[in-house]
N, C-alpha and C. Protein backbone atom coordinates (compact mmCIF):
# COMPACT_ATOMS: atom_id res chain seq x y z
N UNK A 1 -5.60 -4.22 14.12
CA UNK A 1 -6.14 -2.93 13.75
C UNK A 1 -6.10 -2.82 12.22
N UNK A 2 -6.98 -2.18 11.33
CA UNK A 2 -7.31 -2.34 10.07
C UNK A 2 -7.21 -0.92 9.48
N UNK A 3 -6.51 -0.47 9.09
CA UNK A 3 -6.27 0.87 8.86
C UNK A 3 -6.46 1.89 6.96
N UNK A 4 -6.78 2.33 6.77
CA UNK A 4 -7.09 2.58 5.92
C UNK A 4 -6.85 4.03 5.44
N UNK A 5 -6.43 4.81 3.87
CA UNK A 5 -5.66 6.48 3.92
C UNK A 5 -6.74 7.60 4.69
N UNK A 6 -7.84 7.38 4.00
CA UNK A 6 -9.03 8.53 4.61
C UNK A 6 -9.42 8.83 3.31
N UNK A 7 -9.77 10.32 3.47
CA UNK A 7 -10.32 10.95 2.87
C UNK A 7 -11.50 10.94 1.63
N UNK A 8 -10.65 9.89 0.31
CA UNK A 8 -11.81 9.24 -0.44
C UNK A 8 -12.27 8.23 -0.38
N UNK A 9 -10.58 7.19 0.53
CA UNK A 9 -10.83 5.78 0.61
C UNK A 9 -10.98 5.20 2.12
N UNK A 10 -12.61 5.62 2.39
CA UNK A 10 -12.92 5.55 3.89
C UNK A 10 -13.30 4.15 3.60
N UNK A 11 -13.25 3.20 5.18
CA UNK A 11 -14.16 2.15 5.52
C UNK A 11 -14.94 1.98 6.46
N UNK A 12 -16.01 1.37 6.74
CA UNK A 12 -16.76 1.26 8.01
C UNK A 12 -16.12 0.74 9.36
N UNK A 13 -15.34 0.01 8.69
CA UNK A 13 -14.72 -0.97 9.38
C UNK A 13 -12.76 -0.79 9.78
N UNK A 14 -12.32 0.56 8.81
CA UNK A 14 -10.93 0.72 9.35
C UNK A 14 -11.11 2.01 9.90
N UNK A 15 -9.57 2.59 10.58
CA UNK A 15 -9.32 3.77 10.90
C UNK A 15 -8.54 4.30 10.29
N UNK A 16 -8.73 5.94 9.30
CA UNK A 16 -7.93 6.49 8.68
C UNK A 16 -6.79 6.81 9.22
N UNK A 17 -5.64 6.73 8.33
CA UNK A 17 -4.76 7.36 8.99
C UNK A 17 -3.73 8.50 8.16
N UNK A 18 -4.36 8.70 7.35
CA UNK A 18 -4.11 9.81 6.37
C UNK A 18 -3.60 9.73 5.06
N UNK A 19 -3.24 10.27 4.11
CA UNK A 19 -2.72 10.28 2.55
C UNK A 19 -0.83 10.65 3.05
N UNK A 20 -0.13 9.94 2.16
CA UNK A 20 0.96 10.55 2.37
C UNK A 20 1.61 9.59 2.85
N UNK A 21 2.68 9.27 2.85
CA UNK A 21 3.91 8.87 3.86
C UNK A 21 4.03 9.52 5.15
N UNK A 22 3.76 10.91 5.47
CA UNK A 22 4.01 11.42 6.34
C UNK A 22 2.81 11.52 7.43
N UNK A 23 1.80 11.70 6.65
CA UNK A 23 1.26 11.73 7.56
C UNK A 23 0.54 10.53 8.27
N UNK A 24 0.58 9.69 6.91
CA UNK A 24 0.25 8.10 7.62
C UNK A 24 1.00 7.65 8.84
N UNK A 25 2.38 8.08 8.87
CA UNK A 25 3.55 7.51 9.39
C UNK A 25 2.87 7.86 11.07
N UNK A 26 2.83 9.69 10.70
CA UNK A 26 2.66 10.01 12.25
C UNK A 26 1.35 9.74 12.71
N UNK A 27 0.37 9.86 11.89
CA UNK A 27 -1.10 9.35 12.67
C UNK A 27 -1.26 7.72 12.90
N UNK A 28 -0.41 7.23 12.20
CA UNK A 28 -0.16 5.69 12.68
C UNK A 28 0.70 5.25 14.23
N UNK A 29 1.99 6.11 13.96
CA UNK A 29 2.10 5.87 15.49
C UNK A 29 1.64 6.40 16.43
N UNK A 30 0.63 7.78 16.47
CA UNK A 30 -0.20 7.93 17.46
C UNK A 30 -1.51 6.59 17.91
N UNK A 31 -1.56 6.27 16.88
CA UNK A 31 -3.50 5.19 17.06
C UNK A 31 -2.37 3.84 17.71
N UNK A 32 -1.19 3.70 17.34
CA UNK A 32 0.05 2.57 18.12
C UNK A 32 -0.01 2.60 19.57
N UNK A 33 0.80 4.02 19.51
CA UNK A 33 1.25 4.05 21.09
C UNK A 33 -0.56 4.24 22.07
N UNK A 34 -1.47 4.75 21.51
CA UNK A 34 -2.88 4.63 22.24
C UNK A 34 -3.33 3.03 22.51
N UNK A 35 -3.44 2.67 21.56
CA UNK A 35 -4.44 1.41 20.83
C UNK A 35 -3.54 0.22 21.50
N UNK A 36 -2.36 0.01 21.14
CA UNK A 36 -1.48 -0.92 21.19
C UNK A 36 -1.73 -1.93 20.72
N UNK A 37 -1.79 -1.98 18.68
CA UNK A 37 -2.74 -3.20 18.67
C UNK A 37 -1.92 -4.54 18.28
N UNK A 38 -2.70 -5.37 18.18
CA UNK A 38 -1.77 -6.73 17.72
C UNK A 38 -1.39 -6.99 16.40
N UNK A 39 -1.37 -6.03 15.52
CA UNK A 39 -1.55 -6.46 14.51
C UNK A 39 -1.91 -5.02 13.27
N UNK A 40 -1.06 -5.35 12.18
CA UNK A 40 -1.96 -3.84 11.34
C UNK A 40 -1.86 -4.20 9.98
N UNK A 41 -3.27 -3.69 9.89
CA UNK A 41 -3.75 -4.09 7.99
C UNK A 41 -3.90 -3.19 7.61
N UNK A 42 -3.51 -2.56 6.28
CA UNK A 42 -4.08 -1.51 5.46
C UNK A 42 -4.67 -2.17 4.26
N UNK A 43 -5.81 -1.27 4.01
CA UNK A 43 -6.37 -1.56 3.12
C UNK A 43 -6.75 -0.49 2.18
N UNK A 44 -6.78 -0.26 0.65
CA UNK A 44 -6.48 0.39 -0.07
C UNK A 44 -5.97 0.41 -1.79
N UNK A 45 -6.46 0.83 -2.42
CA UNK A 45 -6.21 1.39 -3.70
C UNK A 45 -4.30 1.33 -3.95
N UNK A 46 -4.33 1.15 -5.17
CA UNK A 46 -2.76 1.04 -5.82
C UNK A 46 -2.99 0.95 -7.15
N UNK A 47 -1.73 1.64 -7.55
CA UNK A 47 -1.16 1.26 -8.86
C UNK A 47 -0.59 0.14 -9.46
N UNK A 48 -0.42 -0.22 -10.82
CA UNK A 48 0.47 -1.20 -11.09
C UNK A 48 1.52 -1.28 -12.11
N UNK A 49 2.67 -1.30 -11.37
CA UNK A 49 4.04 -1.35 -12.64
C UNK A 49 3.86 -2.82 -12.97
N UNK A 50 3.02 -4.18 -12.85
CA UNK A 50 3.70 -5.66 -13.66
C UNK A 50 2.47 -5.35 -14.28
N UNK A 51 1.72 -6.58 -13.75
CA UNK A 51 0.63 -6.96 -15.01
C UNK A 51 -0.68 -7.41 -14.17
N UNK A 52 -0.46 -6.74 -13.18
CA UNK A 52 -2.18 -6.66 -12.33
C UNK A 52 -3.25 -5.61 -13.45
N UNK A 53 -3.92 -6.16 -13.24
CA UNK A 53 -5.04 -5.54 -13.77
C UNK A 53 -5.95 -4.65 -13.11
N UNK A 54 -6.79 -3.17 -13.59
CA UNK A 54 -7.89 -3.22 -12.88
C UNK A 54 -8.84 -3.41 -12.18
N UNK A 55 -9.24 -3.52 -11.12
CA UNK A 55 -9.50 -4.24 -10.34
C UNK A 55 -9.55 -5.29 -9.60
N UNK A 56 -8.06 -5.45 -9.30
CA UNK A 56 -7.58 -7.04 -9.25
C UNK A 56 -7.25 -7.13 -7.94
N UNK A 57 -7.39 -7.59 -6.66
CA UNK A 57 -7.53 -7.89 -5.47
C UNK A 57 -5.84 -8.37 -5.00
N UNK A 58 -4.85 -7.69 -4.46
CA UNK A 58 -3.84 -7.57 -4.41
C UNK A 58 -3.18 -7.95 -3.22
N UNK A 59 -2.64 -8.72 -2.55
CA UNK A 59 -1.97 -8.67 -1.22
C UNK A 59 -0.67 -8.64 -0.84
N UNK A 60 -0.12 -7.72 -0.18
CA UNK A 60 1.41 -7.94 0.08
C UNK A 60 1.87 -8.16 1.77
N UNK A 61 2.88 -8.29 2.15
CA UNK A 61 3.90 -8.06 3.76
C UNK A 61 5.06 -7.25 3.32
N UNK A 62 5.13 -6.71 1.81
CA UNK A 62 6.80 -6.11 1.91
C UNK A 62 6.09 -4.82 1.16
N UNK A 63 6.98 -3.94 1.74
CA UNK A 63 6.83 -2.29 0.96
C UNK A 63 7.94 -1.58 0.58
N UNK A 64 7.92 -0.62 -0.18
CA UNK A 64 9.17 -0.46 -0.76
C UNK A 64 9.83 1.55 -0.49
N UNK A 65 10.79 2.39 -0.26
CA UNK A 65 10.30 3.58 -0.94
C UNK A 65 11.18 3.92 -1.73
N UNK A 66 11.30 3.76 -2.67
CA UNK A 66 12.02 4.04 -3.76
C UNK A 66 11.55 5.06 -4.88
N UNK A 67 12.35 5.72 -5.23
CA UNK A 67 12.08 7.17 -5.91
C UNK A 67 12.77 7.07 -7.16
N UNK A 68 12.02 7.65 -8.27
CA UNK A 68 12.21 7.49 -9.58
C UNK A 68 14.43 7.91 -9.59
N UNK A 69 14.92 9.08 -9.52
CA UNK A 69 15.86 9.21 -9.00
C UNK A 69 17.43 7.97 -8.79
N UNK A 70 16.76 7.15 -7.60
CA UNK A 70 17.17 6.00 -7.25
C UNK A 70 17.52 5.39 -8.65
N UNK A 71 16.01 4.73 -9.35
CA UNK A 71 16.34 4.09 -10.71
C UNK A 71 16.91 4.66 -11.43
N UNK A 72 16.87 5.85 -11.39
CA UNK A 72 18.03 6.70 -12.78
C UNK A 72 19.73 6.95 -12.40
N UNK A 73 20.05 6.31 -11.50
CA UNK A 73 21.59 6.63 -10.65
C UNK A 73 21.75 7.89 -10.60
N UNK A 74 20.94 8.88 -10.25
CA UNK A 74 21.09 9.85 -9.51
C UNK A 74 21.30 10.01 -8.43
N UNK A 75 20.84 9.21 -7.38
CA UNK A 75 20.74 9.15 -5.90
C UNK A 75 20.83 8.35 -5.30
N UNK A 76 21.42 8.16 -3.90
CA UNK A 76 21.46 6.54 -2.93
C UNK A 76 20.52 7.18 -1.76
N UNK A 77 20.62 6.05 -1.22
CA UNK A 77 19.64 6.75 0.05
C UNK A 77 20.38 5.59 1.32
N UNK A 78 20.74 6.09 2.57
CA UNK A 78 21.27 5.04 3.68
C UNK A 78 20.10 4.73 4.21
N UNK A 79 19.21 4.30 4.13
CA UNK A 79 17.34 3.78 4.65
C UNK A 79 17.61 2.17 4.42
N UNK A 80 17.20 1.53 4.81
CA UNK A 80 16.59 0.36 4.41
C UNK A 80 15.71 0.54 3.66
N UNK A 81 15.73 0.76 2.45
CA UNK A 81 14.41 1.13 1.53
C UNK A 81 13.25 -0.19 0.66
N UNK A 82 13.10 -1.47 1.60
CA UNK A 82 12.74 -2.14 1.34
C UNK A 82 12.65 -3.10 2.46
N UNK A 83 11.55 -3.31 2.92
CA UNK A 83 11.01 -3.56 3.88
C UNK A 83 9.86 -5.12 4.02
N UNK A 84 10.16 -6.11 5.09
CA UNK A 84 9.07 -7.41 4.48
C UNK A 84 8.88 -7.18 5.93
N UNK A 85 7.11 -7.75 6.63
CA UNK A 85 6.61 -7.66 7.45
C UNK A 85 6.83 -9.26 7.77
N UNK A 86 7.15 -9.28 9.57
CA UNK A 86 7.28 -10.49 10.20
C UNK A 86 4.79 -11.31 10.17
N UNK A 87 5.02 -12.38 10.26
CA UNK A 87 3.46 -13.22 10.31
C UNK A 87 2.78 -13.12 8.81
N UNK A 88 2.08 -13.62 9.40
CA UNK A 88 0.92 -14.49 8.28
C UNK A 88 -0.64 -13.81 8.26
N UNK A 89 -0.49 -12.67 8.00
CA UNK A 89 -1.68 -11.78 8.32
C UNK A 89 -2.70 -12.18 6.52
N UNK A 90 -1.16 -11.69 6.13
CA UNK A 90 -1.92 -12.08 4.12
C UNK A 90 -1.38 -12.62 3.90
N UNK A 91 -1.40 -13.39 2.48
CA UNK A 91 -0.43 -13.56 1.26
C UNK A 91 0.68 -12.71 0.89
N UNK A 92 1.80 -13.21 0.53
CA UNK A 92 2.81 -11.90 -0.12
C UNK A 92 2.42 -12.26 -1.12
N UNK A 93 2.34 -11.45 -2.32
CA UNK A 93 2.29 -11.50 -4.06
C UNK A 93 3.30 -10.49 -4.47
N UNK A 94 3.41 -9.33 -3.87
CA UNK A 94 4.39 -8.34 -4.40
C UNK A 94 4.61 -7.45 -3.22
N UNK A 95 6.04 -6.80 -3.81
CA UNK A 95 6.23 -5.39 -2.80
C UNK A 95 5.03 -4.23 -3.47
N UNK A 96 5.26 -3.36 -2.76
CA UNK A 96 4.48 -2.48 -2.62
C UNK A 96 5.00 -1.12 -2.44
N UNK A 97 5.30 -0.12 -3.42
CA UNK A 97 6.49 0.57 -3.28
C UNK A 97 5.43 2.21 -2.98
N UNK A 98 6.23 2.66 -2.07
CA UNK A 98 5.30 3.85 -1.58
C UNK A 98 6.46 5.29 -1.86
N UNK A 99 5.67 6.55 -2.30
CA UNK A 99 5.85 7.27 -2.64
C UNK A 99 4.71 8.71 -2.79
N UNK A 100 4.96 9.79 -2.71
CA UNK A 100 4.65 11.12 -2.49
C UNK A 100 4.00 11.17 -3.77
N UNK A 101 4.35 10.36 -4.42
CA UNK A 101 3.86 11.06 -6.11
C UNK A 101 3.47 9.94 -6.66
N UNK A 102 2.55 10.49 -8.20
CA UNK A 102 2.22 8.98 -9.07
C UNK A 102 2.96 8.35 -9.53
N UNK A 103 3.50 7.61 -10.14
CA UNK A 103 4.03 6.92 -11.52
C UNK A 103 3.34 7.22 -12.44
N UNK A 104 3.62 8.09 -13.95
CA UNK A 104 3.11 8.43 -14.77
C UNK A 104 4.23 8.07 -16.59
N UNK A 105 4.97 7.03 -15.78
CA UNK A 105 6.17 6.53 -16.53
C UNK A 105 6.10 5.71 -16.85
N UNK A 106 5.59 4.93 -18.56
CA UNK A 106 5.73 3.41 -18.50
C UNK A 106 7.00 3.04 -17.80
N UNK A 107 8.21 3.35 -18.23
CA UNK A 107 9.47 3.27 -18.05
C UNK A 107 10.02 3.38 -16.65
N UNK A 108 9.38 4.07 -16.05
CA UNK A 108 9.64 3.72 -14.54
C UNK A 108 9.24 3.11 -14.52
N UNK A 109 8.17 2.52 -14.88
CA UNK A 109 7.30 1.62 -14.40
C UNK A 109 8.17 -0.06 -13.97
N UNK A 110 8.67 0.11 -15.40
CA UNK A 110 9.15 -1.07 -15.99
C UNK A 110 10.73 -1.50 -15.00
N UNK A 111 11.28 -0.57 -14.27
CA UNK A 111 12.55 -0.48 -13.72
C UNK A 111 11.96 -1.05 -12.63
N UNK A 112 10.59 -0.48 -12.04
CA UNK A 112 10.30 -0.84 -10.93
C UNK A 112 10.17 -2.82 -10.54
N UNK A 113 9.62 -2.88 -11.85
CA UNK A 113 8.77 -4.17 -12.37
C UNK A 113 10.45 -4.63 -12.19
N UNK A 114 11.05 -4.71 -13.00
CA UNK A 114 13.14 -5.41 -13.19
C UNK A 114 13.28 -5.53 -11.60
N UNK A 115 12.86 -4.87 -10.73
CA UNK A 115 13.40 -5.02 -9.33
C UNK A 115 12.38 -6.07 -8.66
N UNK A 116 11.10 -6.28 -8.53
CA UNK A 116 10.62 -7.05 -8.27
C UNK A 116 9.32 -6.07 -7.96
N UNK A 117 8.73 -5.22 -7.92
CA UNK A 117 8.26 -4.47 -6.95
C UNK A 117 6.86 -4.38 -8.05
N UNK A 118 5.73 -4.84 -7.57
CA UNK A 118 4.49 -4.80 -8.53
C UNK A 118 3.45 -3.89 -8.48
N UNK A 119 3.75 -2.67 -7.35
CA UNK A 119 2.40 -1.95 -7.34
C UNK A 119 3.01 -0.52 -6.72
N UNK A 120 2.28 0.69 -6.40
CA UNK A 120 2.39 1.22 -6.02
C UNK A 120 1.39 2.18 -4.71
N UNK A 121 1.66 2.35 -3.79
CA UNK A 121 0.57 2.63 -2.86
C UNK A 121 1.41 4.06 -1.58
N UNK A 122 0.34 5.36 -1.93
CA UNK A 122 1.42 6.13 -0.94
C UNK A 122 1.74 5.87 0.72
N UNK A 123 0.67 4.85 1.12
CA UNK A 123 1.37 5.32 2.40
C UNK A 123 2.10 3.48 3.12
N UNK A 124 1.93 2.61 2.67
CA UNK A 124 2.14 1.54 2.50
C UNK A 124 3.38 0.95 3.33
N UNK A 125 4.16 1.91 2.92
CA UNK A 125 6.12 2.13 3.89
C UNK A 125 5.81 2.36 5.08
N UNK A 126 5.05 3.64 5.02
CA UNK A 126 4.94 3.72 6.37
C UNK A 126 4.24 2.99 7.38
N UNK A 127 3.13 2.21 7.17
CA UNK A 127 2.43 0.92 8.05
C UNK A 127 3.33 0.18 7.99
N UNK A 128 4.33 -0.37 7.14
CA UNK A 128 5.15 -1.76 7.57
C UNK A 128 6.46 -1.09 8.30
N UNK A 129 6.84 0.44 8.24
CA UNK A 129 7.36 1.07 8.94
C UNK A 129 7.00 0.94 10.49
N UNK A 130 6.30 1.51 10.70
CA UNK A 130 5.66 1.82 12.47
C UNK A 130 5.16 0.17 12.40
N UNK A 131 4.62 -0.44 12.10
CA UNK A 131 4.70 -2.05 12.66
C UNK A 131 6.09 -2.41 12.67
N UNK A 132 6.92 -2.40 12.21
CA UNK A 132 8.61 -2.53 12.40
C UNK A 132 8.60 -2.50 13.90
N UNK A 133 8.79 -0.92 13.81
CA UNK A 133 8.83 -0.03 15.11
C UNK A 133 8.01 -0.62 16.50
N UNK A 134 7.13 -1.15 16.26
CA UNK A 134 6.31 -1.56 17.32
C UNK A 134 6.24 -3.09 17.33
N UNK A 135 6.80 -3.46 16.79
CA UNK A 135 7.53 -5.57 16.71
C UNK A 135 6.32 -5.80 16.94
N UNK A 136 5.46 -5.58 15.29
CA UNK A 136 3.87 -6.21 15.12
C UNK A 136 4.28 -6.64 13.85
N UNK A 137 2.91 -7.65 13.51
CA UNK A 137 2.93 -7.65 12.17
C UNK A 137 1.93 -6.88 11.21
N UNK A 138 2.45 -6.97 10.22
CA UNK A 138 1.33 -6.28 9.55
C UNK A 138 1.43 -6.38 7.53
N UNK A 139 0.16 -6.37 7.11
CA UNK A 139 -0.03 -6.53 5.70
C UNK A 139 -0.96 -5.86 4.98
N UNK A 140 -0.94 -6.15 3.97
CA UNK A 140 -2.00 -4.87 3.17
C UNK A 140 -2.65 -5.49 1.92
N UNK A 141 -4.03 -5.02 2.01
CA UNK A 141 -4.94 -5.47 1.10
C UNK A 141 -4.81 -5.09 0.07
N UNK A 142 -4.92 -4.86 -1.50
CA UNK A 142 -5.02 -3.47 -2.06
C UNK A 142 -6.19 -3.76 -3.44
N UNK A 143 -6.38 -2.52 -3.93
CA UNK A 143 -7.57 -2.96 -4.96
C UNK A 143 -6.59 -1.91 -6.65
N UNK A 144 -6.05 -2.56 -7.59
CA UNK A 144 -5.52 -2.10 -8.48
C UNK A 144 -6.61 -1.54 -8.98
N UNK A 145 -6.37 0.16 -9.10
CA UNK A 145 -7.45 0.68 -10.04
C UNK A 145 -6.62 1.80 -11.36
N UNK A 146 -5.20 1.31 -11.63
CA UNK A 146 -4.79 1.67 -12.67
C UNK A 146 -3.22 0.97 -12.62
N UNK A 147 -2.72 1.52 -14.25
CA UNK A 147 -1.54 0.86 -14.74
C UNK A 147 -0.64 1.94 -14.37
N UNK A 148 1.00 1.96 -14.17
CA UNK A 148 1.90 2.83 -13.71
C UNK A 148 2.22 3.84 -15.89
N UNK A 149 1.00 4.80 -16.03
CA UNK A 149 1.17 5.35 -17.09
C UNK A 149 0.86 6.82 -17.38
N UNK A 150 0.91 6.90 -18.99
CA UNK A 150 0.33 8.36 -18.85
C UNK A 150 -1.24 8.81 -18.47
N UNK A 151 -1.73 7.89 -18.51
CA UNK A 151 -3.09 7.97 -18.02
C UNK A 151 -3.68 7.81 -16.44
N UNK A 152 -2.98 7.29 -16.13
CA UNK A 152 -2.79 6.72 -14.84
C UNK A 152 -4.09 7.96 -14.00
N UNK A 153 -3.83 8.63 -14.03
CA UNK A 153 -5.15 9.58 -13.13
C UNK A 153 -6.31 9.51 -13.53
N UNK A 154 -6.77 8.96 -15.32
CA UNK A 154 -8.16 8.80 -15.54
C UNK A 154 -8.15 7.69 -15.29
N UNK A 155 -7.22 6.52 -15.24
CA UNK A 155 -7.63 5.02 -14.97
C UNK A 155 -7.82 5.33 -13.55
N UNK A 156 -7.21 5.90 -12.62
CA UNK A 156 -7.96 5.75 -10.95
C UNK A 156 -9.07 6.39 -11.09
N UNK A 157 -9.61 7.43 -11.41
CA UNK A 157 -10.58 7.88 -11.56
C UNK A 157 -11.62 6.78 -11.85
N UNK A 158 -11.14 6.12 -12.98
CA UNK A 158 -12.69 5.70 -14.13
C UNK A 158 -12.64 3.97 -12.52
N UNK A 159 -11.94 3.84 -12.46
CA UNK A 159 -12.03 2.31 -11.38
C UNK A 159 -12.22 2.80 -10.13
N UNK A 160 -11.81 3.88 -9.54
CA UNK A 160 -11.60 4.04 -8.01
C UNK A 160 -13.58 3.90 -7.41
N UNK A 161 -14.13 4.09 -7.58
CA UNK A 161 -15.41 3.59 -6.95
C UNK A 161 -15.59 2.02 -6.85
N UNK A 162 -15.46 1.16 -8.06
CA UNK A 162 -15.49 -0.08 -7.72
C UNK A 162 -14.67 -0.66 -7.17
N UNK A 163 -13.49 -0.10 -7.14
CA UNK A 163 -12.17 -0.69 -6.37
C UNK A 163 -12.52 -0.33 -5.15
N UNK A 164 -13.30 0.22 -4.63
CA UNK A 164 -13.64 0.12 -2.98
C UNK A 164 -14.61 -0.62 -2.69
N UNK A 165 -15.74 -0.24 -3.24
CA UNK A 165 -16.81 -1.60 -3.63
C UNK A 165 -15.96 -2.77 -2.97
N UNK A 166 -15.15 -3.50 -4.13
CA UNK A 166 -14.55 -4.69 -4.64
C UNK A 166 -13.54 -4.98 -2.94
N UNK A 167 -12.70 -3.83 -2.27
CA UNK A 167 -12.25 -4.17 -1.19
C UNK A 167 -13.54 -4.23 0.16
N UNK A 168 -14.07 -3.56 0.11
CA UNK A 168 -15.33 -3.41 1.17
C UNK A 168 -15.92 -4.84 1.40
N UNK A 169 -16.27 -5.42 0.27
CA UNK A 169 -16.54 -6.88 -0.14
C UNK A 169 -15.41 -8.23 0.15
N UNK A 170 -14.61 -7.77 -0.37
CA UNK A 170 -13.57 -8.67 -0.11
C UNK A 170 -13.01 -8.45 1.99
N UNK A 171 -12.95 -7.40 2.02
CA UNK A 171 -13.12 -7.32 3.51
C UNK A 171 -13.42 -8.04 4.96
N UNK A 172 -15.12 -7.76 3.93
CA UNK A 172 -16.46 -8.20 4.93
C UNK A 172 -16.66 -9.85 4.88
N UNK A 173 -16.23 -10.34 3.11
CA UNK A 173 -16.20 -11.78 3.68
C UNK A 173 -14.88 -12.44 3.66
N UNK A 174 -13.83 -12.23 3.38
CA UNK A 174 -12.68 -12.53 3.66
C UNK A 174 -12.00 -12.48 4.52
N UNK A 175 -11.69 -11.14 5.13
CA UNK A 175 -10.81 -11.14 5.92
C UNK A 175 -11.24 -10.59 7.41
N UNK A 176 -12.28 -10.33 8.06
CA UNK A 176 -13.16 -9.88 8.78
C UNK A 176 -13.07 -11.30 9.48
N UNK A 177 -14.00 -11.98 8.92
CA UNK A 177 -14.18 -13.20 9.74
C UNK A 177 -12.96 -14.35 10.31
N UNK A 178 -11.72 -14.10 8.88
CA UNK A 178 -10.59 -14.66 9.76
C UNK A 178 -9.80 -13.88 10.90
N UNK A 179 -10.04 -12.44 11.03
CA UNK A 179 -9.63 -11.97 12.26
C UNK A 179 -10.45 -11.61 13.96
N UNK A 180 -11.34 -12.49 13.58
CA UNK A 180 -12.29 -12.21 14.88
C UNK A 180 -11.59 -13.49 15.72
């Protein structure tokens, strides 16, 4: 199953399952417990705390949720807050750290980057979450359409059209035909 957030970043070819951690989480294990599928891909837009670039074609199996907080020793959390998906759906290149909010911090950025963690994507936890939950595998496509900064909302802005383009494409001849 090929799943994708909604709203701006629709596909022909996935099923939304909402913006958010939360609500990805729960509209994901509803299309689970229906669907029962073998397998779950998201595909989707991200940020970047290393040195991905704009439009740079991204793949991970591990997700992360870690909160600015965390990096500042303010807070612990008892979660497993770092998460790697069982099979060979993608490539790993990086975690994939999911969160409610942007990164608008070089400096977070950079803490994130010290831990290993190269991108950022909101609902991301929660697909390698509920594939956990449902002993599937699952991985995620992503299309970098900004840097983890102060700009960070005009860089998704000024890329987010071709960065779907660029996954739609990469999709249709990449990864489409190895899952039939």
């Amino acid at each position: 199953m090929i799943v994708c957030a909604g709203k701006s970043e629709r596909f022909d070819f996935a099923l939304p399952i909402g913006v958010g951690l939360i609500n990805a989480a729960i509209n994901l294990t509803q299309l689970c417990l229906i669907q029962r599928p073998k397998f779950l891909l998201f595909i989707g837009t991200a940020g970047s705390y290393a040195d991905y670039k704009p439009l740079r074609i991204v793949t991970s199996q591990g997700a992360a949720n870690i909160e600015l907080s965390l990096l500042q020793h303010q807070s612990y959390t008892p979660i497993d807050n770092v998460l790697l998906s069982a099979g060979d759906l993608v490539p790993h290149q990086t975690i994939v750290n999911s969160s409610n909010y942007i990164t608008t911090d070089e400096n977070a950025a950079k803490l994130m980057k010290a831990r290993g963690i190269g991108l950022e994507n909101m609902e991301f936890f929660s697909v390698i979450s509920v594939a956990r939950e449902f002993g599937i595998g699952a991985g995620g496509v992503f299309c970098v359409t900004n840097r983890a900064c102060a700009d960070a909302h005009d860089q998704y802005d000024a890329h987010h059209k071709e960065a779907l383009d660029l996954l739609d494409k990469y999709a249709k001849n990449e990864l489409l035909p190895r899952l039939k």
